[in-house]
C-alpha atoms as a PDB file:
ATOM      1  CA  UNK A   1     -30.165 -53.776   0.417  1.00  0.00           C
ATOM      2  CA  UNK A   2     -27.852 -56.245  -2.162  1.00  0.00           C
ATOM      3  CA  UNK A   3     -25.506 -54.996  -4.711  1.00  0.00           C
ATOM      4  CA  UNK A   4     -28.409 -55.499  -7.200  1.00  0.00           C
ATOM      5  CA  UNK A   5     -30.970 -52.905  -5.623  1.00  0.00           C
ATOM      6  CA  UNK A   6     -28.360 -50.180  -5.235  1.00  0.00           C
ATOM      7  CA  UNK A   7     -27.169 -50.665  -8.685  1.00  0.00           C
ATOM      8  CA  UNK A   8     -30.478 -48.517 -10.296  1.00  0.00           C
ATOM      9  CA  UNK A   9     -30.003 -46.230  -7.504  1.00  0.00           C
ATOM     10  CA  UNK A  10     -26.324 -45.544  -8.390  1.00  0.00           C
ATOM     11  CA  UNK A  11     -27.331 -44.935 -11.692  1.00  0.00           C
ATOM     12  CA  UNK A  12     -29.673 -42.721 -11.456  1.00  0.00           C
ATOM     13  CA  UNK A  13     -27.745 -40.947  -8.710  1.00  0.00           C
ATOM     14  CA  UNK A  14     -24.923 -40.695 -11.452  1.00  0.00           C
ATOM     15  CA  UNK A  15     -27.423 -40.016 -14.410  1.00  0.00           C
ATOM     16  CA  UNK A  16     -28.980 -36.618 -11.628  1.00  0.00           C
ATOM     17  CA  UNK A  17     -25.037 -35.738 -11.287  1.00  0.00           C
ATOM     18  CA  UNK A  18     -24.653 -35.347 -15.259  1.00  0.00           C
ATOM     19  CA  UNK A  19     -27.675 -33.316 -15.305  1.00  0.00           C
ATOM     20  CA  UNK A  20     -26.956 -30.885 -12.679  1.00  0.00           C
ATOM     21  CA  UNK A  21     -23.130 -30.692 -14.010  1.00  0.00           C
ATOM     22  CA  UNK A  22     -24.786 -29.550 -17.525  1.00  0.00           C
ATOM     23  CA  UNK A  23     -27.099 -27.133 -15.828  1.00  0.00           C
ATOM     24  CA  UNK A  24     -24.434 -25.886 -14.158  1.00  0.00           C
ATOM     25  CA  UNK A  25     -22.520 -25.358 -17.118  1.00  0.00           C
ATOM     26  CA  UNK A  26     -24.693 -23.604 -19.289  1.00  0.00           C
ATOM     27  CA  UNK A  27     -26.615 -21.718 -16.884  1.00  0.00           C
ATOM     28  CA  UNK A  28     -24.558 -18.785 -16.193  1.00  0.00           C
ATOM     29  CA  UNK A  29     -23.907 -17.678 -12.451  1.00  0.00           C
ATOM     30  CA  UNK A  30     -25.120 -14.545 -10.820  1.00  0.00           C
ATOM     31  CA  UNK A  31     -21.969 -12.670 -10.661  1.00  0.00           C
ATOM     32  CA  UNK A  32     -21.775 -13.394 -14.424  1.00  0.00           C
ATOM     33  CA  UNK A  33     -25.404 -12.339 -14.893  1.00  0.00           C
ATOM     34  CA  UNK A  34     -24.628  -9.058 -12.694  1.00  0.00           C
ATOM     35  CA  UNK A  35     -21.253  -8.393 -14.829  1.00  0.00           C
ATOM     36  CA  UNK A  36     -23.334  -8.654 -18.108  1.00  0.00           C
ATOM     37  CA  UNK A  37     -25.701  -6.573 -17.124  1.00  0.00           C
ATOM     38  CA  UNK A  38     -23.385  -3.941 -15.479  1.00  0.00           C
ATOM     39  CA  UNK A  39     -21.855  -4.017 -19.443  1.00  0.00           C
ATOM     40  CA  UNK A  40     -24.974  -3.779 -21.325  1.00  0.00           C
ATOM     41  CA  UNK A  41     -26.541  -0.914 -19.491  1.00  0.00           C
ATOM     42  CA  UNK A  42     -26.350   2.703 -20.602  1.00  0.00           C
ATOM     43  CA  UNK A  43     -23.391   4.537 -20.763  1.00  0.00           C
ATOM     44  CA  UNK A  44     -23.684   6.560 -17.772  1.00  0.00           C
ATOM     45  CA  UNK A  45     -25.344   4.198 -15.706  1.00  0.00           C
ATOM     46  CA  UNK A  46     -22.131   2.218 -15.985  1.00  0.00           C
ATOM     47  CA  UNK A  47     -20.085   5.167 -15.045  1.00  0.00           C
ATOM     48  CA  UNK A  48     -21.668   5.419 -12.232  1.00  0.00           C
ATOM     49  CA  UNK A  49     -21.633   1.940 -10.901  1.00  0.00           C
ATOM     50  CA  UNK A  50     -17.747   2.265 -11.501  1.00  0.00           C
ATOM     51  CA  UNK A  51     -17.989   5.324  -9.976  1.00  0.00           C
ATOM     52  CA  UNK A  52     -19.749   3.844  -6.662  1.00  0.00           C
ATOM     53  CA  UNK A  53     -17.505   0.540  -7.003  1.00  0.00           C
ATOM     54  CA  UNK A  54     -14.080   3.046  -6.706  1.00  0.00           C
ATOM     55  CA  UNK A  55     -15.563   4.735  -3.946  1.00  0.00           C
ATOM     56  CA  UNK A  56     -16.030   1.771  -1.943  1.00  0.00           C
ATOM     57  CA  UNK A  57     -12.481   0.374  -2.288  1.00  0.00           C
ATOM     58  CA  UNK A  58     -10.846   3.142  -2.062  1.00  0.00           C
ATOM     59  CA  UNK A  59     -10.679   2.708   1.591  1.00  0.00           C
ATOM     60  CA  UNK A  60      -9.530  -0.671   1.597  1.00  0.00           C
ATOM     61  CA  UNK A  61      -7.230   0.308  -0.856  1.00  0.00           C
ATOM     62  CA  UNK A  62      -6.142   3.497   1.136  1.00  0.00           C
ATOM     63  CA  UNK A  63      -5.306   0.866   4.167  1.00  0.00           C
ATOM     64  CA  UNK A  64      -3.746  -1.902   2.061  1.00  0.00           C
ATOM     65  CA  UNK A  65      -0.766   0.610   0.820  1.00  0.00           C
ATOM     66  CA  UNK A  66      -0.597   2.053   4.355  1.00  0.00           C
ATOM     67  CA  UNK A  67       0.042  -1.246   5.772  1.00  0.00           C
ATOM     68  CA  UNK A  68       2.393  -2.154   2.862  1.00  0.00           C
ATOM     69  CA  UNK A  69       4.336   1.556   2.903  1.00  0.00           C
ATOM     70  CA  UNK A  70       3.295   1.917  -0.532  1.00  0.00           C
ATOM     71  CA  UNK A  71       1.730   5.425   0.126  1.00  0.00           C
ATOM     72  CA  UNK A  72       5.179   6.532   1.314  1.00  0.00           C
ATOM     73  CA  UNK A  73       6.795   5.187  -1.397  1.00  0.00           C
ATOM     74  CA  UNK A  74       4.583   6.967  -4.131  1.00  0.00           C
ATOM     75  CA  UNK A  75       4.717  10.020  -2.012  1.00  0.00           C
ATOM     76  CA  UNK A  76       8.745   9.754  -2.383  1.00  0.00           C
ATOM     77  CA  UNK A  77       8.123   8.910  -5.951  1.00  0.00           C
ATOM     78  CA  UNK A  78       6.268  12.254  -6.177  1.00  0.00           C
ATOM     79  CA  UNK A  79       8.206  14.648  -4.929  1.00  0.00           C
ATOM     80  CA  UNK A  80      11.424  13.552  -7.021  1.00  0.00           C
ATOM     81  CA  UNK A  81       9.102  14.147 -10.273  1.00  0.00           C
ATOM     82  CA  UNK A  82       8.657  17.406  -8.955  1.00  0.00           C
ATOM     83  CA  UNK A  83      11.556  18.686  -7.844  1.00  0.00           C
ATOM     84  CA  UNK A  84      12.963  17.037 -12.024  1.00  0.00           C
ATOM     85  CA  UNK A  85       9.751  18.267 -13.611  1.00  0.00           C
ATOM     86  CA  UNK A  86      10.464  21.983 -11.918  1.00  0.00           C
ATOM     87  CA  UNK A  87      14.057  22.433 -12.945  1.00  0.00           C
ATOM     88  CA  UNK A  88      13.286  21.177 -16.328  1.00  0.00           C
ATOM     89  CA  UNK A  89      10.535  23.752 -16.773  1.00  0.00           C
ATOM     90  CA  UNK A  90      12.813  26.270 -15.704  1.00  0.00           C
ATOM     91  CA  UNK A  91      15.744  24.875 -17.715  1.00  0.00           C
ATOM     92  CA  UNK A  92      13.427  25.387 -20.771  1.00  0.00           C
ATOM     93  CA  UNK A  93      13.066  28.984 -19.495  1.00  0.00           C
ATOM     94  CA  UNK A  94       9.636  29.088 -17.992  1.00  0.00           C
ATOM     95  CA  UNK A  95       9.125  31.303 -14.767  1.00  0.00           C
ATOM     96  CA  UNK A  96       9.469  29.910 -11.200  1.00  0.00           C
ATOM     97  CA  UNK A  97       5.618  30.355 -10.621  1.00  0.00           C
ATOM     98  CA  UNK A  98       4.571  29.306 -13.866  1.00  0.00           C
ATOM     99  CA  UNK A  99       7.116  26.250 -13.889  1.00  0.00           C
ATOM    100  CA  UNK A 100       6.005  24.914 -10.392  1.00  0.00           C
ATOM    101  CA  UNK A 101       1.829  25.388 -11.361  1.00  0.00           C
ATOM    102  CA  UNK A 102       2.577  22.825 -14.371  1.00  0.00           C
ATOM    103  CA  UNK A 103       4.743  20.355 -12.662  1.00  0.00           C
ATOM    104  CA  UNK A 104       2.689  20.350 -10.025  1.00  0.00           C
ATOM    105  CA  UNK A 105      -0.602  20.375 -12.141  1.00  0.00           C
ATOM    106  CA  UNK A 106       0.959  17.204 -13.668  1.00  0.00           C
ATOM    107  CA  UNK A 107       1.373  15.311 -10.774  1.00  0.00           C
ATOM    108  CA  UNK A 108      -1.822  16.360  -9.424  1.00  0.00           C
ATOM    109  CA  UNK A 109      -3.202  14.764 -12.707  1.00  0.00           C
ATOM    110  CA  UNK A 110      -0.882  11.574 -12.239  1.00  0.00           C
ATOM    111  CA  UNK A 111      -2.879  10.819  -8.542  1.00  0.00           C
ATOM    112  CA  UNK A 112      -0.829  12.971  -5.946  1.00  0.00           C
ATOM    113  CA  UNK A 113      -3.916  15.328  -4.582  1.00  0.00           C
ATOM    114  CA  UNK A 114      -1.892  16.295  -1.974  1.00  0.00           C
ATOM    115  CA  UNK A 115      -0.215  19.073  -4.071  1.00  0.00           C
ATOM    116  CA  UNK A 116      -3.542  20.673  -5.039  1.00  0.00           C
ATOM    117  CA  UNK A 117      -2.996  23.459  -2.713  1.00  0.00           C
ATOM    118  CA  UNK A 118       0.737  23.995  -4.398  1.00  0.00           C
ATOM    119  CA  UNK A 119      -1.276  24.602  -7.935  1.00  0.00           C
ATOM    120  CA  UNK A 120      -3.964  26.631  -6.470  1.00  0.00           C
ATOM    121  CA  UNK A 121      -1.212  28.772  -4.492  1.00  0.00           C
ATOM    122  CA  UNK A 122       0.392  29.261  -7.697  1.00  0.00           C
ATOM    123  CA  UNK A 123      -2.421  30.044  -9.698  1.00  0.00           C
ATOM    124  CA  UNK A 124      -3.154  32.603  -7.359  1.00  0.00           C
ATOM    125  CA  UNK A 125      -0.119  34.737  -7.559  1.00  0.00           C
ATOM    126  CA  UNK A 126       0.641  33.836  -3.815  1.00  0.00           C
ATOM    127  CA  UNK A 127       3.769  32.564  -2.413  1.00  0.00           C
ATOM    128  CA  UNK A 128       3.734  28.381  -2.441  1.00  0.00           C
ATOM    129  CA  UNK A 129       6.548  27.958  -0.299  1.00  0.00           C
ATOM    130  CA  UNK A 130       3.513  27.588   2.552  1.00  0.00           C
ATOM    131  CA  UNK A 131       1.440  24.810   0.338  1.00  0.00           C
ATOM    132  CA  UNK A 132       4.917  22.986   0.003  1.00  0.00           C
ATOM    133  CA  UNK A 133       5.450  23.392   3.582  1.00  0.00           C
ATOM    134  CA  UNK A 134       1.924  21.734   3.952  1.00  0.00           C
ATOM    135  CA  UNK A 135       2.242  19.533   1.055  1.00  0.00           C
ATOM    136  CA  UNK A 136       6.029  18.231   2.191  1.00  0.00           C
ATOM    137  CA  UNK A 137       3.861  16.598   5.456  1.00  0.00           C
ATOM    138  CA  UNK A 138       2.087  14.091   3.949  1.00  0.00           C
ATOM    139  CA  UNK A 139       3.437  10.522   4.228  1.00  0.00           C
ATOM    140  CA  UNK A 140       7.151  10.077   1.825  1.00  0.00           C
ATOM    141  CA  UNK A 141       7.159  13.702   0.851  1.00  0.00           C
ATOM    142  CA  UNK A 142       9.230  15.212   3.076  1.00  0.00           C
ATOM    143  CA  UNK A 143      11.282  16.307  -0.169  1.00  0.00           C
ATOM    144  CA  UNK A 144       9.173  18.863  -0.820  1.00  0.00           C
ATOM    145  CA  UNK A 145       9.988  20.959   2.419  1.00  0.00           C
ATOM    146  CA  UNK A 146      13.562  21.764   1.232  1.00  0.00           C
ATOM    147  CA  UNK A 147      11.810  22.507  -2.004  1.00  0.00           C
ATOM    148  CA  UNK A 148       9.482  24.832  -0.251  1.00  0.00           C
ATOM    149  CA  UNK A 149      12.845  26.169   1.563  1.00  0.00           C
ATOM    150  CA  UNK A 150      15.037  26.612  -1.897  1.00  0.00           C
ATOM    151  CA  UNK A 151      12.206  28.914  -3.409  1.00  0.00           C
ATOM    152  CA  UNK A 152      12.648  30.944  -0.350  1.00  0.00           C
ATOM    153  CA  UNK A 153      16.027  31.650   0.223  1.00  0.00           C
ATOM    154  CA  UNK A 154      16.085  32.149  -3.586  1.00  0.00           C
ATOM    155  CA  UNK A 155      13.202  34.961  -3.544  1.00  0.00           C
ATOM    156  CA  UNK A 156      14.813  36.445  -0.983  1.00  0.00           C
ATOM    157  CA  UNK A 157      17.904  36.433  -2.826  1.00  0.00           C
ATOM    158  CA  UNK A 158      17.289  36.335  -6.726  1.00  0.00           C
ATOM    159  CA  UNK A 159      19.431  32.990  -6.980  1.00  0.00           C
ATOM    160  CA  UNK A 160      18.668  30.429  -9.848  1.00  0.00           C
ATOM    161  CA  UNK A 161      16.250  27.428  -8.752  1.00  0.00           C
ATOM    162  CA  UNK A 162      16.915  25.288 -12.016  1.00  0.00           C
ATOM    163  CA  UNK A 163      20.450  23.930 -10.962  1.00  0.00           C
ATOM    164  CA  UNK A 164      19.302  23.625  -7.247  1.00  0.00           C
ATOM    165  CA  UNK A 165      16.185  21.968  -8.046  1.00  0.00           C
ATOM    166  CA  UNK A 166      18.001  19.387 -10.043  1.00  0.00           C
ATOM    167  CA  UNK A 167      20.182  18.363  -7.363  1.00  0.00           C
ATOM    168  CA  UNK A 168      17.478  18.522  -4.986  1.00  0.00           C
ATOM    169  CA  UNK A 169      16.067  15.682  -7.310  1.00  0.00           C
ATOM    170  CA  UNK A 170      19.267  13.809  -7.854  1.00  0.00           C
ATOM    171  CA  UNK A 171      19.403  13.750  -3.673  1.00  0.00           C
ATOM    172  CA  UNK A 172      16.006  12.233  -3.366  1.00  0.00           C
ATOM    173  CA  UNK A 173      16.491   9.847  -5.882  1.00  0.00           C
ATOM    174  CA  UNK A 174      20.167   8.491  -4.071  1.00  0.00           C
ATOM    175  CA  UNK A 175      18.205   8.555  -0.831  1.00  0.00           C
ATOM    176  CA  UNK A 176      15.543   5.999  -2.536  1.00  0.00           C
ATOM    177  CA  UNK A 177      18.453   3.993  -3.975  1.00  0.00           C
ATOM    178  CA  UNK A 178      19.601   3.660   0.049  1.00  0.00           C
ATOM    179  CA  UNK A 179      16.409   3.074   1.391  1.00  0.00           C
ATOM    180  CA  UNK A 180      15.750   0.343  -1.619  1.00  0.00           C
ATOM    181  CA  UNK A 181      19.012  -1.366  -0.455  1.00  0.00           C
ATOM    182  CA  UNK A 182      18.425  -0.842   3.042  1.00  0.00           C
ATOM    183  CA  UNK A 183      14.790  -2.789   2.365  1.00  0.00           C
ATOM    184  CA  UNK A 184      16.777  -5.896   0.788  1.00  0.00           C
ATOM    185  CA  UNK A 185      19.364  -5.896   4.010  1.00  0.00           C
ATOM    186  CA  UNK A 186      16.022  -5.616   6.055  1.00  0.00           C
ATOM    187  CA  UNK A 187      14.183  -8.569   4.534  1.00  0.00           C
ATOM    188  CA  UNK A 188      15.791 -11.282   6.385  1.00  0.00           C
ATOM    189  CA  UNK A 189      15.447  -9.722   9.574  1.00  0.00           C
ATOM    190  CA  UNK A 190      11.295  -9.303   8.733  1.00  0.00           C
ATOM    191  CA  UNK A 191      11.341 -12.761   7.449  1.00  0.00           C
ATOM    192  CA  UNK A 192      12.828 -14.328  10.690  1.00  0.00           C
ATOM    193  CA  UNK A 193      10.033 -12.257  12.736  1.00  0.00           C
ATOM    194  CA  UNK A 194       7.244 -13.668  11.003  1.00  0.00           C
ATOM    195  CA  UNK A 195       8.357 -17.194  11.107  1.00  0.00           C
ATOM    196  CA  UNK A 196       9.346 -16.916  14.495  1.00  0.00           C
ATOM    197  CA  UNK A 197       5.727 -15.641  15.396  1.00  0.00           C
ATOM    198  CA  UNK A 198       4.142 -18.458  12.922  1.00  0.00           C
ATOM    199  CA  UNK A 199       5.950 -21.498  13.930  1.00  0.00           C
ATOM    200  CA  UNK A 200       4.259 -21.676  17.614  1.00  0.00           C
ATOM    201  CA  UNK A 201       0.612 -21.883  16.194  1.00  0.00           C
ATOM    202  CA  UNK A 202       2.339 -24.355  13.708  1.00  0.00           C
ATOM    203  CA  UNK A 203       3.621 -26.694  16.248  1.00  0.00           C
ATOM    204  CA  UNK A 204       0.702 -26.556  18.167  1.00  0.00           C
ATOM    205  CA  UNK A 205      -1.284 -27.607  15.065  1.00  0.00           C
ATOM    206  CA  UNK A 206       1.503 -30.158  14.592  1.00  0.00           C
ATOM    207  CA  UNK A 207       0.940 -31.656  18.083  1.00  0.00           C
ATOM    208  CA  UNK A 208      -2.794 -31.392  18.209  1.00  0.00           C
ATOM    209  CA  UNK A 209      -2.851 -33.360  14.994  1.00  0.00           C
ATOM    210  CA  UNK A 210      -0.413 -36.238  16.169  1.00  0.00           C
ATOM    211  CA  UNK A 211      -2.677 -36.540  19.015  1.00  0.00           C
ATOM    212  CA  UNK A 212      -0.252 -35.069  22.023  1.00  0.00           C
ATOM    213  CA  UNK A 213      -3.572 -32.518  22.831  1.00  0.00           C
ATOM    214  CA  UNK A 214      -1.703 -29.652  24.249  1.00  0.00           C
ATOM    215  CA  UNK A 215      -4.374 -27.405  23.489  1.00  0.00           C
ATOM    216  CA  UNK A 216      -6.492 -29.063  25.952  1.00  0.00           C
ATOM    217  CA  UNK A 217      -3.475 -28.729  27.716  1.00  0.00           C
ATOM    218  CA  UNK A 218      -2.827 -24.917  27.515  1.00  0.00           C
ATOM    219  CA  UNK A 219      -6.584 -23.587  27.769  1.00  0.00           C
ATOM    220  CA  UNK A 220      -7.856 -25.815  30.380  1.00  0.00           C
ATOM    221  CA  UNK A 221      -4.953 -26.475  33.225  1.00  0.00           C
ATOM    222  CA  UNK A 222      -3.648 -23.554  35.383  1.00  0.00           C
ATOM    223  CA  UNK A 223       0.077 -24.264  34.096  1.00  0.00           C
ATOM    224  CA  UNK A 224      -1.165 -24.585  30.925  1.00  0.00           C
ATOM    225  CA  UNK A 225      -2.725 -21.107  30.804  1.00  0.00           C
ATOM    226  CA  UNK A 226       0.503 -20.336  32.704  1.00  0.00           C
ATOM    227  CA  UNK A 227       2.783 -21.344  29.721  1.00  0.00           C
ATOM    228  CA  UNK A 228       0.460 -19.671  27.189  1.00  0.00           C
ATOM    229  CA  UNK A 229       0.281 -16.172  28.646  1.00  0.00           C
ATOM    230  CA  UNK A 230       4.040 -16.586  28.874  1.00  0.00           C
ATOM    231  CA  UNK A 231       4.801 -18.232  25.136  1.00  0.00           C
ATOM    232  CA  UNK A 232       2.250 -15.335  23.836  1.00  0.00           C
ATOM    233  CA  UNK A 233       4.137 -12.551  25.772  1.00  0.00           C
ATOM    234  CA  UNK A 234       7.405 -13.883  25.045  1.00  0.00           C
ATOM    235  CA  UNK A 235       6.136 -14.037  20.972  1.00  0.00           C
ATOM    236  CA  UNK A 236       5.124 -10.268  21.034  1.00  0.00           C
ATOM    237  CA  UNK A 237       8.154  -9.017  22.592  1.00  0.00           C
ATOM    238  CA  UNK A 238      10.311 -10.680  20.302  1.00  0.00           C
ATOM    239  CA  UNK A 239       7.753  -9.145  17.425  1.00  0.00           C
ATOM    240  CA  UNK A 240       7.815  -6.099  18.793  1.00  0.00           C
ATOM    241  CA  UNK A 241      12.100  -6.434  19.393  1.00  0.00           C
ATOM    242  CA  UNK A 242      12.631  -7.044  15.755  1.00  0.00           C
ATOM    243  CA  UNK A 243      10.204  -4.379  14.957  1.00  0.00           C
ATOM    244  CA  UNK A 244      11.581  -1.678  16.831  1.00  0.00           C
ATOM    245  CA  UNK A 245      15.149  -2.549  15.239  1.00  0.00           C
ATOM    246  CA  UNK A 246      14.151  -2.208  12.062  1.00  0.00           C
ATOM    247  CA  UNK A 247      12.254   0.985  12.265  1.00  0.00           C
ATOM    248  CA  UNK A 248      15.329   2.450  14.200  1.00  0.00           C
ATOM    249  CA  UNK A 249      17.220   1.514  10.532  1.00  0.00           C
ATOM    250  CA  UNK A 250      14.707   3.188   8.679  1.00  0.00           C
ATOM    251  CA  UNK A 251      14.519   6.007  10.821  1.00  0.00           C
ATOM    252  CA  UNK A 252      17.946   6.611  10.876  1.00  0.00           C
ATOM    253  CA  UNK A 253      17.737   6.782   6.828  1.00  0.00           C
ATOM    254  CA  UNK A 254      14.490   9.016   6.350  1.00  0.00           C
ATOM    255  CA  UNK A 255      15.442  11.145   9.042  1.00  0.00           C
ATOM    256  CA  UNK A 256      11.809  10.963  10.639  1.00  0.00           C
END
């Protein structure tokens, strides 16, 4: 074909291009179709779609802060507001039992369900040093054990928990300020582990693209599966190495 018989077929090409660019811009896509609809329906329909929705992340959401040690940190976070939100209650001159069901009914409230069993204990009449024994396992609230251990000795012995409580929370909140700087001391170590576990695929992607083929190299020659069981064994020990250090630092800080 010459330049003049593709010319009407460019044209018309270009001319089907506009068309579908409009259509495409004034039709609206499903997902927007699906999130109108989700915000016109009835009231409780909605509700429970969002409902449904949070249920379904809340898993991937549950792993996501594991993996990130964010559900430590907001169990830490916790337990500090507790052991404040108790001595101020008592400061204000509310009874021990009383004074630990509403700080703890609070943070229940704010998202920490693992101290449930402290309100319900309280509510009860019985003694909640147990449910903050139980409560003090789950992941960053250790703090709530020597909580759990300051209401005993001072049952047993009829001294004040206001004062104690408060530095109980003043301790936890130094410890964070350590671990917090500990973290930033931390970060180049975890930096240099993942680039040194990145830059192998890298130059290998490097090499490949320049044309040097070493993954034809590594996956189809004996010593080239030789050198890649040893590169990938050498990678995870030095992964694992730099991992191992800096739990030993964190460890040595939490005292876990």
């Amino acid at each position: 074909m010459d330049g003049l018989s593709l010319f009407p077929v460019g044209v018309g090409l270009m001319a089907l291009g506009g068309v579908g660019a409009v259509a495409a811009a004034l039709v609206p896509s499903p997902a927007h179709v699906r999130l109108l609809w989700a915000l016109h329906r009835p009231g409780d329909t909605s509700r429970t779609y969002n409902a449904a929705l949070k249920r379904t992340l809340r898993p991937l959401r549950a792993l996501a802060d594991r993996l990130l040690g964010r559900t430590r940190a907001h169990g830490r976070e916790t337990a500090t507001a507790l052991c404040r939100a108790f001595a101020s209650e008592l400061q204000a001159g509310r009874p021990p039992t009383a004074a630990l069901e509403r700080s703890a009914a609070e943070a229940v409230a704010a998202g920490a369900d693992a101290l449930a069993p402290v309100v319900a204990a309280a509510r009860s009449g019985a003694d909640p040093a147990e449910a903050l024994r139980d409560a003090g396992a789950a992941p960053g609230m250790a703090g709530l054990a020597h909580l759990a251990a300051c209401w005993t000795v001072a049952s047993r012995s009829g001294a004040g928990l206001a004062e104690v409580s408060e530095r109980l929370a003043a301790s936890l909140s130094q410890e964070e300020e350590r671990r917090r700087e500990l973290s930033a001391h931390l970060a180049g170590p975890r930096t240099t582990a993942v680039l040194l576990a990145i830059l192998p695929a890298a130059g290998l992607g490097l090499s490949e693209a320049m044309g040097a083929g070493p993954i034809a190299f590594l996956f189809t020659t004996p010593v080239g599966l030789a050198c890649l069981a040893g590169g990938v064994l050498l990678d995870a020990v030095g992964l694992w190495w730099t991992n191992s250090m800096v739990r030993k630092a964190v460890a040595a800080l939490e005292g876990e």
